[in-house]
PDB file of N, CA and C in Angstrom:
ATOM      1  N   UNK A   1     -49.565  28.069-237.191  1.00  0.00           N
ATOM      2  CA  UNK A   1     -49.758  28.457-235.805  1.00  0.00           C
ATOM      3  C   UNK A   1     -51.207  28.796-235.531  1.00  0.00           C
ATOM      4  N   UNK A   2     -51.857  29.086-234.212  1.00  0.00           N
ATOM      5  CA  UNK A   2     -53.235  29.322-234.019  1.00  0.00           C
ATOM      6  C   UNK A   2     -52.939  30.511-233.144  1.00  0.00           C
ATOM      7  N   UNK A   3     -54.323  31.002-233.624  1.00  0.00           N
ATOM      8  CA  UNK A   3     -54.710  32.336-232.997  1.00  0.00           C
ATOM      9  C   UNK A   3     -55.415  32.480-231.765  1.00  0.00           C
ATOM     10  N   UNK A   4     -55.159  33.425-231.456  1.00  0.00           N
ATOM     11  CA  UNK A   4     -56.411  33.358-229.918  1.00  0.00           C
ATOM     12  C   UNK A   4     -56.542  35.152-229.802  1.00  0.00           C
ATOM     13  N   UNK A   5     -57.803  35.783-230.049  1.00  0.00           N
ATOM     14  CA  UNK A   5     -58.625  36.777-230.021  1.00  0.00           C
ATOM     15  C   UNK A   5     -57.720  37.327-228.940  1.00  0.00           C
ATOM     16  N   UNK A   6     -57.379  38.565-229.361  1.00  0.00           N
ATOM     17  CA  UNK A   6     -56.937  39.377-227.955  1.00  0.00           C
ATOM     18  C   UNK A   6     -58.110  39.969-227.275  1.00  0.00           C
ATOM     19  N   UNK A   7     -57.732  40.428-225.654  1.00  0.00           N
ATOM     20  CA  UNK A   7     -58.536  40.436-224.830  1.00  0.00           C
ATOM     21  C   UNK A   7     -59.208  41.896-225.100  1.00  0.00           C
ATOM     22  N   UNK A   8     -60.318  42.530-223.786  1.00  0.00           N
ATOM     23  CA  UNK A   8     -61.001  43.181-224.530  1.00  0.00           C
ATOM     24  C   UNK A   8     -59.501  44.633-224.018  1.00  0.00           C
ATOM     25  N   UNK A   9     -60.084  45.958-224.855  1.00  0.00           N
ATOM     26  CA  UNK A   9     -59.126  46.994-224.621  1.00  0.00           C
ATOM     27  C   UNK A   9     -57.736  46.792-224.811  1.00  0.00           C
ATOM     28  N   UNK A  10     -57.402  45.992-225.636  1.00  0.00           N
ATOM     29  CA  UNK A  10     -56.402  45.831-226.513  1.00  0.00           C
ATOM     30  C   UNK A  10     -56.563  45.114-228.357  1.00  0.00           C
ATOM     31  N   UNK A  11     -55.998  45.385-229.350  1.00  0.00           N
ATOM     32  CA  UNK A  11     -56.044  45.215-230.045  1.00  0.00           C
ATOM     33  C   UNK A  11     -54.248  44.315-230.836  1.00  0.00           C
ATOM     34  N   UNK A  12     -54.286  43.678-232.160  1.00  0.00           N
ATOM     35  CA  UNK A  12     -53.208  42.994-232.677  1.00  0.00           C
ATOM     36  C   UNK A  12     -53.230  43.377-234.218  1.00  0.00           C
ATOM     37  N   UNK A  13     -52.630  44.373-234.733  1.00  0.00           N
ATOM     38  CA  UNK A  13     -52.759  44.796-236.029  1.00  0.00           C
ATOM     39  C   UNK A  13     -52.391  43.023-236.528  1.00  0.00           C
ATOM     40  N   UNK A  14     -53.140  43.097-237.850  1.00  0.00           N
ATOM     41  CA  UNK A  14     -53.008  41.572-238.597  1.00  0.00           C
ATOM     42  C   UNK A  14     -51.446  41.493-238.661  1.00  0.00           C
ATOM     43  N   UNK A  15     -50.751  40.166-238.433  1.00  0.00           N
ATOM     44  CA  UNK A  15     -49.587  39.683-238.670  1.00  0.00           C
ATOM     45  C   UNK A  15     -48.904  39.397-237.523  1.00  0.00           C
ATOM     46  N   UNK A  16     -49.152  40.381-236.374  1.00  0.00           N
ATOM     47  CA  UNK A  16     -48.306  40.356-235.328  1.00  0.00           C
ATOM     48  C   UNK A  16     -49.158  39.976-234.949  1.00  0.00           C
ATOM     49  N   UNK A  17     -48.047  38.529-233.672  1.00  0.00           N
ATOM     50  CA  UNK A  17     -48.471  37.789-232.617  1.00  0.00           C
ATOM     51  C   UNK A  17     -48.677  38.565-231.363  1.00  0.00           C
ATOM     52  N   UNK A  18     -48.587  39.460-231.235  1.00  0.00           N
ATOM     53  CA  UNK A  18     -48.830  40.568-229.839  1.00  0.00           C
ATOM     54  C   UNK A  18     -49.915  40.710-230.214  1.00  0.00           C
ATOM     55  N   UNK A  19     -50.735  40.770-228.533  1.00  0.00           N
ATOM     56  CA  UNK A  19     -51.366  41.906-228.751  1.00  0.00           C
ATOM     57  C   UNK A  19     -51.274  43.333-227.735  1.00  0.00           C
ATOM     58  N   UNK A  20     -51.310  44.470-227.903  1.00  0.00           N
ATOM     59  CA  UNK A  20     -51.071  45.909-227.675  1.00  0.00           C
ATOM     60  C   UNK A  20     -52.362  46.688-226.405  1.00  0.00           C
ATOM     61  N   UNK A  21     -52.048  47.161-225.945  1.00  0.00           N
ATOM     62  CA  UNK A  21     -53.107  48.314-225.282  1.00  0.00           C
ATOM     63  C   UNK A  21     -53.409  49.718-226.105  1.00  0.00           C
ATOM     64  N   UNK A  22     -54.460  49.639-225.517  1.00  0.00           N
ATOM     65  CA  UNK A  22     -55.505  50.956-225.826  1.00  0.00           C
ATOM     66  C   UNK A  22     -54.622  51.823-225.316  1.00  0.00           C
ATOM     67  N   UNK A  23     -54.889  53.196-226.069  1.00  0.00           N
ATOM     68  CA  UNK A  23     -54.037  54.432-225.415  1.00  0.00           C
ATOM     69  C   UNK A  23     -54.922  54.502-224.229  1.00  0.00           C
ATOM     70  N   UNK A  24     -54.499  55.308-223.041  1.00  0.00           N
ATOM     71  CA  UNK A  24     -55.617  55.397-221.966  1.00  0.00           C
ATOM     72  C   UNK A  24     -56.574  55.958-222.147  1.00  0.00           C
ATOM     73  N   UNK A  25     -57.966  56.098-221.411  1.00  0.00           N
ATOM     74  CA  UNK A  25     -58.896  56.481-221.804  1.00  0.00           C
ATOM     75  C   UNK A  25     -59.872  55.901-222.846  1.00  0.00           C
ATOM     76  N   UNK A  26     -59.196  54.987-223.623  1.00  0.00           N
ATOM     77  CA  UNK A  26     -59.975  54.153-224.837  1.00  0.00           C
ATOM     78  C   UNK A  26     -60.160  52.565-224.291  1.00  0.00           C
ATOM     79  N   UNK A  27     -60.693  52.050-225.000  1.00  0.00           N
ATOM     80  CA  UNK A  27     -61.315  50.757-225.017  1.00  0.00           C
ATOM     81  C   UNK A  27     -61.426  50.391-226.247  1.00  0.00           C
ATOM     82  N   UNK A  28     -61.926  48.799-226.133  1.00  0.00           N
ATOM     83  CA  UNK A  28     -62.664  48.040-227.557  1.00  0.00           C
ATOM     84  C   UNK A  28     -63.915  48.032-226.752  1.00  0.00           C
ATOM     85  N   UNK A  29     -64.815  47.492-228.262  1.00  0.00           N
ATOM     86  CA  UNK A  29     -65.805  47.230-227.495  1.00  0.00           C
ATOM     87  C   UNK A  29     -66.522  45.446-227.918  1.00  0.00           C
ATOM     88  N   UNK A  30     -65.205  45.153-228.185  1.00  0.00           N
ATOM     89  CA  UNK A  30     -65.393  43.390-228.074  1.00  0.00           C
ATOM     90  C   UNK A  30     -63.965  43.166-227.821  1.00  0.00           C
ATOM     91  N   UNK A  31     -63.912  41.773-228.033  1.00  0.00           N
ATOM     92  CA  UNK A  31     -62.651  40.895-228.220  1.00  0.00           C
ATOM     93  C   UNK A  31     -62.042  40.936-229.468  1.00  0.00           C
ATOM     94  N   UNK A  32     -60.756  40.357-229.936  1.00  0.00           N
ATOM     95  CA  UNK A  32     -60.687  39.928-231.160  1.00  0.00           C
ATOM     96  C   UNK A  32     -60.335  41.623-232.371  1.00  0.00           C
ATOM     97  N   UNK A  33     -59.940  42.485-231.565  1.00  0.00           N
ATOM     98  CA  UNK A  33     -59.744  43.824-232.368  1.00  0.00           C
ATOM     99  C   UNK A  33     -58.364  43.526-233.172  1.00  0.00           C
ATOM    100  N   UNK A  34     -58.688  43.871-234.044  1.00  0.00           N
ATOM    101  CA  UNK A  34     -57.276  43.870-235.153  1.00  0.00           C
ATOM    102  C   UNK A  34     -56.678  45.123-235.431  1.00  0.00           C
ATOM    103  N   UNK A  35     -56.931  46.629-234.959  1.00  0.00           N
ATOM    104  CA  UNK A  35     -56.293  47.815-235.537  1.00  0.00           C
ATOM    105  C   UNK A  35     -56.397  48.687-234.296  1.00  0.00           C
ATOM    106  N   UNK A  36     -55.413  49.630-234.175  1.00  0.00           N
ATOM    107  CA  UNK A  36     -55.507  50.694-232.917  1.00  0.00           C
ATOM    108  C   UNK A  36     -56.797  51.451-233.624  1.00  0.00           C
ATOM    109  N   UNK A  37     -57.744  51.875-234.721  1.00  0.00           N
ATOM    110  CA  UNK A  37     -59.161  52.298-234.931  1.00  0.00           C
ATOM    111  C   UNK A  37     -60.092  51.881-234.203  1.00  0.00           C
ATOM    112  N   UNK A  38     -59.923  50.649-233.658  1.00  0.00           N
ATOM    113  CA  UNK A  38     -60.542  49.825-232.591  1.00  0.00           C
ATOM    114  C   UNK A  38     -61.099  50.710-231.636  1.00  0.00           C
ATOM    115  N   UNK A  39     -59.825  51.172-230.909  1.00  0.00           N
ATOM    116  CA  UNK A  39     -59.519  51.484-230.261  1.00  0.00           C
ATOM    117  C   UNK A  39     -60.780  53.000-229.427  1.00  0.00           C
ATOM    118  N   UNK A  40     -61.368  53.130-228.860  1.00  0.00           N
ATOM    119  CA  UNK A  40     -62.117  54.111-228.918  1.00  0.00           C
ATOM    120  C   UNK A  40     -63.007  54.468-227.849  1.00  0.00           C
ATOM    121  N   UNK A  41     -63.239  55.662-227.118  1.00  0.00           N
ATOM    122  CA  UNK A  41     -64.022  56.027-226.034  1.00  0.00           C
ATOM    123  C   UNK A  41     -65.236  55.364-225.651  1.00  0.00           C
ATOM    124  N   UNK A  42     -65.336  54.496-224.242  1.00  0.00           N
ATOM    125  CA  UNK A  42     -66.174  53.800-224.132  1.00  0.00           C
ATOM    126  C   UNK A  42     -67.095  54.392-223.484  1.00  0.00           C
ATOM    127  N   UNK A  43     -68.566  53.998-223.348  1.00  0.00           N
ATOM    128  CA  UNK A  43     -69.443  54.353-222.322  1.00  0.00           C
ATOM    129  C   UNK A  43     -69.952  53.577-221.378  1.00  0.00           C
ATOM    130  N   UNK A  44     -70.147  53.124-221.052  1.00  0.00           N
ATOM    131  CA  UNK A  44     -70.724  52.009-220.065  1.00  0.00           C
ATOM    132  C   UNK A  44     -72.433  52.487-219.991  1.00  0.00           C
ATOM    133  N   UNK A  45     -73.431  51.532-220.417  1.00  0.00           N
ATOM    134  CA  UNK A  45     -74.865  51.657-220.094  1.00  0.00           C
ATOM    135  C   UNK A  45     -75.195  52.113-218.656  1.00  0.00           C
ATOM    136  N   UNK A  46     -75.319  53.190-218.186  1.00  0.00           N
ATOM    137  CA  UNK A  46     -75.986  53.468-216.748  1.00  0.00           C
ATOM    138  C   UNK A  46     -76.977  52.485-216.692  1.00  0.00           C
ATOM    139  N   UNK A  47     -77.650  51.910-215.286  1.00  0.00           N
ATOM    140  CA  UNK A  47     -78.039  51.331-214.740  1.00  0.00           C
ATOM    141  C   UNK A  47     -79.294  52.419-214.456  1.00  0.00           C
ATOM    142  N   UNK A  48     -80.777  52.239-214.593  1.00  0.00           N
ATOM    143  CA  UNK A  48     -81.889  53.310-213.951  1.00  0.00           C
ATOM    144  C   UNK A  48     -82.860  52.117-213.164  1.00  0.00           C
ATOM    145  N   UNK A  49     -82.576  52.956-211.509  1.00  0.00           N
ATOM    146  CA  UNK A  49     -83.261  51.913-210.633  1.00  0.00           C
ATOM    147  C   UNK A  49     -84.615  52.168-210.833  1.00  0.00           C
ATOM    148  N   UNK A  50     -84.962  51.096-210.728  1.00  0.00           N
ATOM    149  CA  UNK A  50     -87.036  50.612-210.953  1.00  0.00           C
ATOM    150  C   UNK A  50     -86.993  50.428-212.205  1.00  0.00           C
ATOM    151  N   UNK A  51     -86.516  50.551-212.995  1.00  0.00           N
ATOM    152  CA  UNK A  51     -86.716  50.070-214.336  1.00  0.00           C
ATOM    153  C   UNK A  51     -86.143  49.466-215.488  1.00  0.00           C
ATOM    154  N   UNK A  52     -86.614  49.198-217.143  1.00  0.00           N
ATOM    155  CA  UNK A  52     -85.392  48.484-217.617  1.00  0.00           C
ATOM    156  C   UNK A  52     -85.107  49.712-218.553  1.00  0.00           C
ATOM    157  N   UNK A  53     -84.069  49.541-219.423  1.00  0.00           N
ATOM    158  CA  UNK A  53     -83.388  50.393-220.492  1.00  0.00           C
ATOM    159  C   UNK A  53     -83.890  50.059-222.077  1.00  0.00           C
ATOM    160  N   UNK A  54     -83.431  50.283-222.945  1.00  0.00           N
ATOM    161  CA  UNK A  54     -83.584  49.985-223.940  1.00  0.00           C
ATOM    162  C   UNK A  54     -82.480  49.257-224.626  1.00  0.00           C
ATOM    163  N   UNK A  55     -80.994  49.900-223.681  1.00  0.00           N
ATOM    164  CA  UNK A  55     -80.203  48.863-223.645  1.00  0.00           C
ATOM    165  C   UNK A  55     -79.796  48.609-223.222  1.00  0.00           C
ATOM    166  N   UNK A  56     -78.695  47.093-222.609  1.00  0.00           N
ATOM    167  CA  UNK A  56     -78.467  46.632-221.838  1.00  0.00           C
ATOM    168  C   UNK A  56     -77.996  47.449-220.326  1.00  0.00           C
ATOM    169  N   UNK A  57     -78.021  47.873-219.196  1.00  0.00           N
ATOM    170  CA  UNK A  57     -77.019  48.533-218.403  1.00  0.00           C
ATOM    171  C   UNK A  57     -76.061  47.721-218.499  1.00  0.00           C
ATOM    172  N   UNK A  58     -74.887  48.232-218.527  1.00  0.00           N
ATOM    173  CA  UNK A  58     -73.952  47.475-218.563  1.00  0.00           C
ATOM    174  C   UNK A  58     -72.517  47.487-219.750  1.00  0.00           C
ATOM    175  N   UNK A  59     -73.786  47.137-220.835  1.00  0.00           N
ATOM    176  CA  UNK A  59     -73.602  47.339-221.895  1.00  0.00           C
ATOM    177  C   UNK A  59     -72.045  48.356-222.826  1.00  0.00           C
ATOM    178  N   UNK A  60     -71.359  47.901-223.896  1.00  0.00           N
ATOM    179  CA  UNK A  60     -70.601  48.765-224.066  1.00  0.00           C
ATOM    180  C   UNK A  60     -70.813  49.862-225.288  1.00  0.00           C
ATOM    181  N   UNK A  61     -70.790  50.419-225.137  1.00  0.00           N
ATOM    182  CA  UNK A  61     -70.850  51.506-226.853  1.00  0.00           C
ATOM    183  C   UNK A  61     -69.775  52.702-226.743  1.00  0.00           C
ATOM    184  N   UNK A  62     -69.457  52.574-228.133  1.00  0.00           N
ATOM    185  CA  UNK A  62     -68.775  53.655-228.298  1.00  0.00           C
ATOM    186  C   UNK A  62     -69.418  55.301-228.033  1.00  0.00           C
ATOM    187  N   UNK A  63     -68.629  56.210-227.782  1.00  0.00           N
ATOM    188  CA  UNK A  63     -69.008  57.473-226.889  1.00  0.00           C
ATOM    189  C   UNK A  63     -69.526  58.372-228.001  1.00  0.00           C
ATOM    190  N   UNK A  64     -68.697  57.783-229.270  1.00  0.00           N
ATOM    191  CA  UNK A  64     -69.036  59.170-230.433  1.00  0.00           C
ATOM    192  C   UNK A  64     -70.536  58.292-230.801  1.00  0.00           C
ATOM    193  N   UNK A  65     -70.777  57.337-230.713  1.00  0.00           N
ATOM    194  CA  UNK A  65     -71.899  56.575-231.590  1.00  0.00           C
ATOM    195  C   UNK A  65     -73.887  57.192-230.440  1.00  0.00           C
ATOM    196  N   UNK A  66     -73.490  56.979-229.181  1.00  0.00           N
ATOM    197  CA  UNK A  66     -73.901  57.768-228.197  1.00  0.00           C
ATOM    198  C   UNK A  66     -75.568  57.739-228.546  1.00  0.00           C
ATOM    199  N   UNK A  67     -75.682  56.277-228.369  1.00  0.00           N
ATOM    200  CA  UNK A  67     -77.695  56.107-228.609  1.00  0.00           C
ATOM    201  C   UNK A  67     -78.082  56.985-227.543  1.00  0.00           C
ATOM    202  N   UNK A  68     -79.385  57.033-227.715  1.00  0.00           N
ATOM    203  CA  UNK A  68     -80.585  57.425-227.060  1.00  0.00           C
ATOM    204  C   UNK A  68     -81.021  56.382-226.669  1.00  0.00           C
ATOM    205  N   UNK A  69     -81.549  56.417-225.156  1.00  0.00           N
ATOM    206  CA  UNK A  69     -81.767  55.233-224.473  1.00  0.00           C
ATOM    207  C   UNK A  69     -82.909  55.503-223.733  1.00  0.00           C
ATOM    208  N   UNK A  70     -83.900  54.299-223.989  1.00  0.00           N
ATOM    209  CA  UNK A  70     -85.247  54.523-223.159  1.00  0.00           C
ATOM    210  C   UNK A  70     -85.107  54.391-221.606  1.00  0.00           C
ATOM    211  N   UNK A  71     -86.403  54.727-221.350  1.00  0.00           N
ATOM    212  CA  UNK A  71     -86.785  54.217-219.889  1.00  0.00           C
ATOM    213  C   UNK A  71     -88.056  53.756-219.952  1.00  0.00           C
ATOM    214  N   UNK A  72     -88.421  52.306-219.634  1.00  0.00           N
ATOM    215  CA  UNK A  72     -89.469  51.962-219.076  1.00  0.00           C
ATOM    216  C   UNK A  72     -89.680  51.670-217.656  1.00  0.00           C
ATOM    217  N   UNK A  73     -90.570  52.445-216.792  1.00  0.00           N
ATOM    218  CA  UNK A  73     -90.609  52.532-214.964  1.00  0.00           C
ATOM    219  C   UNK A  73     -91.045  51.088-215.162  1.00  0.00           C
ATOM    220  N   UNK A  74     -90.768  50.285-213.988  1.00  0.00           N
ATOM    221  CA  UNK A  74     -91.241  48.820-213.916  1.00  0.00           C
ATOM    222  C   UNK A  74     -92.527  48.954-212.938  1.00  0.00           C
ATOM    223  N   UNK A  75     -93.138  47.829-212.785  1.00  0.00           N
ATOM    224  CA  UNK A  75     -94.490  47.945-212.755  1.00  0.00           C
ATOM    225  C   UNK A  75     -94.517  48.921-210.940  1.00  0.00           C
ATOM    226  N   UNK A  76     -95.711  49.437-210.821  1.00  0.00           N
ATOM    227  CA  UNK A  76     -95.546  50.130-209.494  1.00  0.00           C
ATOM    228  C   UNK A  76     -94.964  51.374-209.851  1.00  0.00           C
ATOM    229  N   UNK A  77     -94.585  51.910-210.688  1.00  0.00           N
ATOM    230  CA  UNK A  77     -92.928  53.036-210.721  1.00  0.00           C
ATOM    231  C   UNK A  77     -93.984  53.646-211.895  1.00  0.00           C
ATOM    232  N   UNK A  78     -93.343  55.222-211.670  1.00  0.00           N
ATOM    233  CA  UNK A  78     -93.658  56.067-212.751  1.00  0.00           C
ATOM    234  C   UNK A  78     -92.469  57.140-212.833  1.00  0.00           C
ATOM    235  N   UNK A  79     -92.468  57.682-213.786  1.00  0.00           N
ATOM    236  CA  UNK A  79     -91.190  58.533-214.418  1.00  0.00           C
ATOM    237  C   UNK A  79     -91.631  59.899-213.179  1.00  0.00           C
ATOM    238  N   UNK A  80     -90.539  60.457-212.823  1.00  0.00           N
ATOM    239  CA  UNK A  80     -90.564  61.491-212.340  1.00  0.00           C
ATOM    240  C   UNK A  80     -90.968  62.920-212.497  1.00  0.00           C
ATOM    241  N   UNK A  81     -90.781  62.916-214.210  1.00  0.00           N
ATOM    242  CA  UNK A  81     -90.633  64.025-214.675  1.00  0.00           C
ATOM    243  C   UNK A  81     -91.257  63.455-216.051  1.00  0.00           C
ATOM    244  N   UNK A  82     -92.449  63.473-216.407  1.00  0.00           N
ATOM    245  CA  UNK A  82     -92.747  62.820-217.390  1.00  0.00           C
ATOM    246  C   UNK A  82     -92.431  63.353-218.982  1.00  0.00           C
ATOM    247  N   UNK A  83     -91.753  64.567-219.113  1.00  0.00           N
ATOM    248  CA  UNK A  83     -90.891  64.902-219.886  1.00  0.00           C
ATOM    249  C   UNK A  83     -89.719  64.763-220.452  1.00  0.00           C
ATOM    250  N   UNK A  84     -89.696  63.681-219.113  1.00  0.00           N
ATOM    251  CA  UNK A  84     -87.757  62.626-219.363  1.00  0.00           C
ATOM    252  C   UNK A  84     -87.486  61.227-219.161  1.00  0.00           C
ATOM    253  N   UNK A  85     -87.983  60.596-220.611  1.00  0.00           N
ATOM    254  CA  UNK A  85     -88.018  59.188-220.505  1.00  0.00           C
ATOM    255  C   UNK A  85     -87.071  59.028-221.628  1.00  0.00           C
ATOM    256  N   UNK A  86     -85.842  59.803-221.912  1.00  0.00           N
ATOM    257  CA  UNK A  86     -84.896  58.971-222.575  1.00  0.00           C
ATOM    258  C   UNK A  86     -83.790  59.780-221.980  1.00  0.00           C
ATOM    259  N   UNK A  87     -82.306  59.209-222.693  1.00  0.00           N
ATOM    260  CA  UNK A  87     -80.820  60.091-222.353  1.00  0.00           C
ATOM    261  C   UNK A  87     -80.083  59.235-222.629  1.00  0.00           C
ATOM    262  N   UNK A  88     -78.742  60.135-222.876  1.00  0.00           N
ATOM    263  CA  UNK A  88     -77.864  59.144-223.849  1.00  0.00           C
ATOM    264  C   UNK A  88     -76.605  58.946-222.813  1.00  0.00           C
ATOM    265  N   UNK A  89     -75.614  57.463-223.325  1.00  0.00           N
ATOM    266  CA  UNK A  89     -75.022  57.077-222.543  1.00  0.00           C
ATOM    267  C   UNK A  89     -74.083  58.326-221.879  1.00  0.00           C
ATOM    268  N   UNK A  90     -73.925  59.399-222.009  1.00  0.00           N
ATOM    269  CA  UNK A  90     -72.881  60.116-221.812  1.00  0.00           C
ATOM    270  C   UNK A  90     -73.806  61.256-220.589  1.00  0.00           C
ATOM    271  N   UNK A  91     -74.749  61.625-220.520  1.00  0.00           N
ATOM    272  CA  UNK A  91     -75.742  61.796-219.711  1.00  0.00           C
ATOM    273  C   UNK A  91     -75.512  62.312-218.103  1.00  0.00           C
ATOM    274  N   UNK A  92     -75.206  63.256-218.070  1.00  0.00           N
ATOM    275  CA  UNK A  92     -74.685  63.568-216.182  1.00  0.00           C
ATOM    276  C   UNK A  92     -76.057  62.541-215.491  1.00  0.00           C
ATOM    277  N   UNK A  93     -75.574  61.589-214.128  1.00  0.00           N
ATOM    278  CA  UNK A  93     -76.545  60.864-213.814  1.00  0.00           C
ATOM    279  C   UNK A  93     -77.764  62.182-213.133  1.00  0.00           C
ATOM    280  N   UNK A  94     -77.229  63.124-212.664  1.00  0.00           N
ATOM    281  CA  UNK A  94     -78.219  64.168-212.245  1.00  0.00           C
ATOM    282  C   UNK A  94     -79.829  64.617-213.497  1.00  0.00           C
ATOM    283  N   UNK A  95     -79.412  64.243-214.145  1.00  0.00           N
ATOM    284  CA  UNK A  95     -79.849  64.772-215.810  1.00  0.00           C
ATOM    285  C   UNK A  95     -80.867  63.229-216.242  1.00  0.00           C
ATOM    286  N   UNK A  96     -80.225  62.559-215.432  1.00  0.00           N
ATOM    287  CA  UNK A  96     -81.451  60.981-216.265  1.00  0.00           C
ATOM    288  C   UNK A  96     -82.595  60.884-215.629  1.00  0.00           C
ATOM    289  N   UNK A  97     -83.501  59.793-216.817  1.00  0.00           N
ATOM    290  CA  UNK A  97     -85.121  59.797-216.451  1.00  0.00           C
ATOM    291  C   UNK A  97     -84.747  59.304-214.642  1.00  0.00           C
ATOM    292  N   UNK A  98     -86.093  59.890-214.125  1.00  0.00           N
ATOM    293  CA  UNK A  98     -85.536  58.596-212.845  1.00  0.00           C
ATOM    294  C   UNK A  98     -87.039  57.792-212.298  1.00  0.00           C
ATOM    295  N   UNK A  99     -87.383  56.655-212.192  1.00  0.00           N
ATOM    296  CA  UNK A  99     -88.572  56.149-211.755  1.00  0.00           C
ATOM    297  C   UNK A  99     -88.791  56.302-210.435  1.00  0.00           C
ATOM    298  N   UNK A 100     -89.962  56.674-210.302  1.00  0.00           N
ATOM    299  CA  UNK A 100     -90.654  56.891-208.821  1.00  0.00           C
ATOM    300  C   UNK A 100     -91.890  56.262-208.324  1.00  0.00           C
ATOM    301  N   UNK A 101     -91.942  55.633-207.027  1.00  0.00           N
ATOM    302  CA  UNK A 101     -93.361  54.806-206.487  1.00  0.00           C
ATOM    303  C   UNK A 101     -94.311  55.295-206.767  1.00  0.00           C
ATOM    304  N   UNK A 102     -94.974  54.643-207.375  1.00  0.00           N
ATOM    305  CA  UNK A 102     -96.528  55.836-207.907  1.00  0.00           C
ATOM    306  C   UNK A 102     -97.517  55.598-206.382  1.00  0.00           C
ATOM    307  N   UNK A 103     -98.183  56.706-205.908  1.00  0.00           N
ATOM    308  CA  UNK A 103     -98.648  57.121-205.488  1.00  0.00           C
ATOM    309  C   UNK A 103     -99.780  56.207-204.728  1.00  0.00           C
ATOM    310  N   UNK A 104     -99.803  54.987-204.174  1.00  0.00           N
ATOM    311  CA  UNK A 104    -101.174  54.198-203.371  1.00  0.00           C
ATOM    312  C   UNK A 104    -102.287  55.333-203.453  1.00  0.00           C
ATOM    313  N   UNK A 105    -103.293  54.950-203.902  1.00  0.00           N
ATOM    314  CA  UNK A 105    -104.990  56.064-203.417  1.00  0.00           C
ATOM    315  C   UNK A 105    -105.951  54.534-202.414  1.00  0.00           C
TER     316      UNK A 105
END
């Protein structure tokens, strides 16, 4: 018989042709999961306007794993608070770097 990767936020312990859901609140963070360990608190990459990240926005990671994530202001833009150019996916958005129009002279 052939296989086909279960979708994402569900997993198929090896043998069985099912595949299962995440308890709520959890996720995968690909396709193709084989064990409810899979299974695990997601974060989603915040998005920081004017600039890029270090990783993807978007992006999935697990919540316990919880990088540190840059900020680079894009051109024109400078950090607000130049004491806060990183934060991790879990991060109140009140609490992240934020880029600001630098100043025309």
């Amino acid at each position: 018989g052939s296989c086909t990767p279960c979708p994402l936020n569900t997993y198929s312990p090896l043998a069985v042709p099912q595949c299962y859901r995440c308890p709520e609140g959890t996720g995968t963070l690909s396709t193709g999961s084989t064990s409810l360990n899979q299974c695990v608190t997601i974060c989603i990459v915040p998005e920081v306007k004017n600039s890029r990240v270090s990783l993807y926005s978007g992006f999935r990671v697990g919540a316990s794993f919880n990088p540190r994530i840059s900020v680079i202001c894009s051109n024109g833009y400078k950090l607000k608070d130049p004491n806060v150019s990183t934060f991790f996916c879990s991060t109140k958005p009140q609490n992240r770097p934020q880029c600001i129009q630098k100043e025309e002279w």
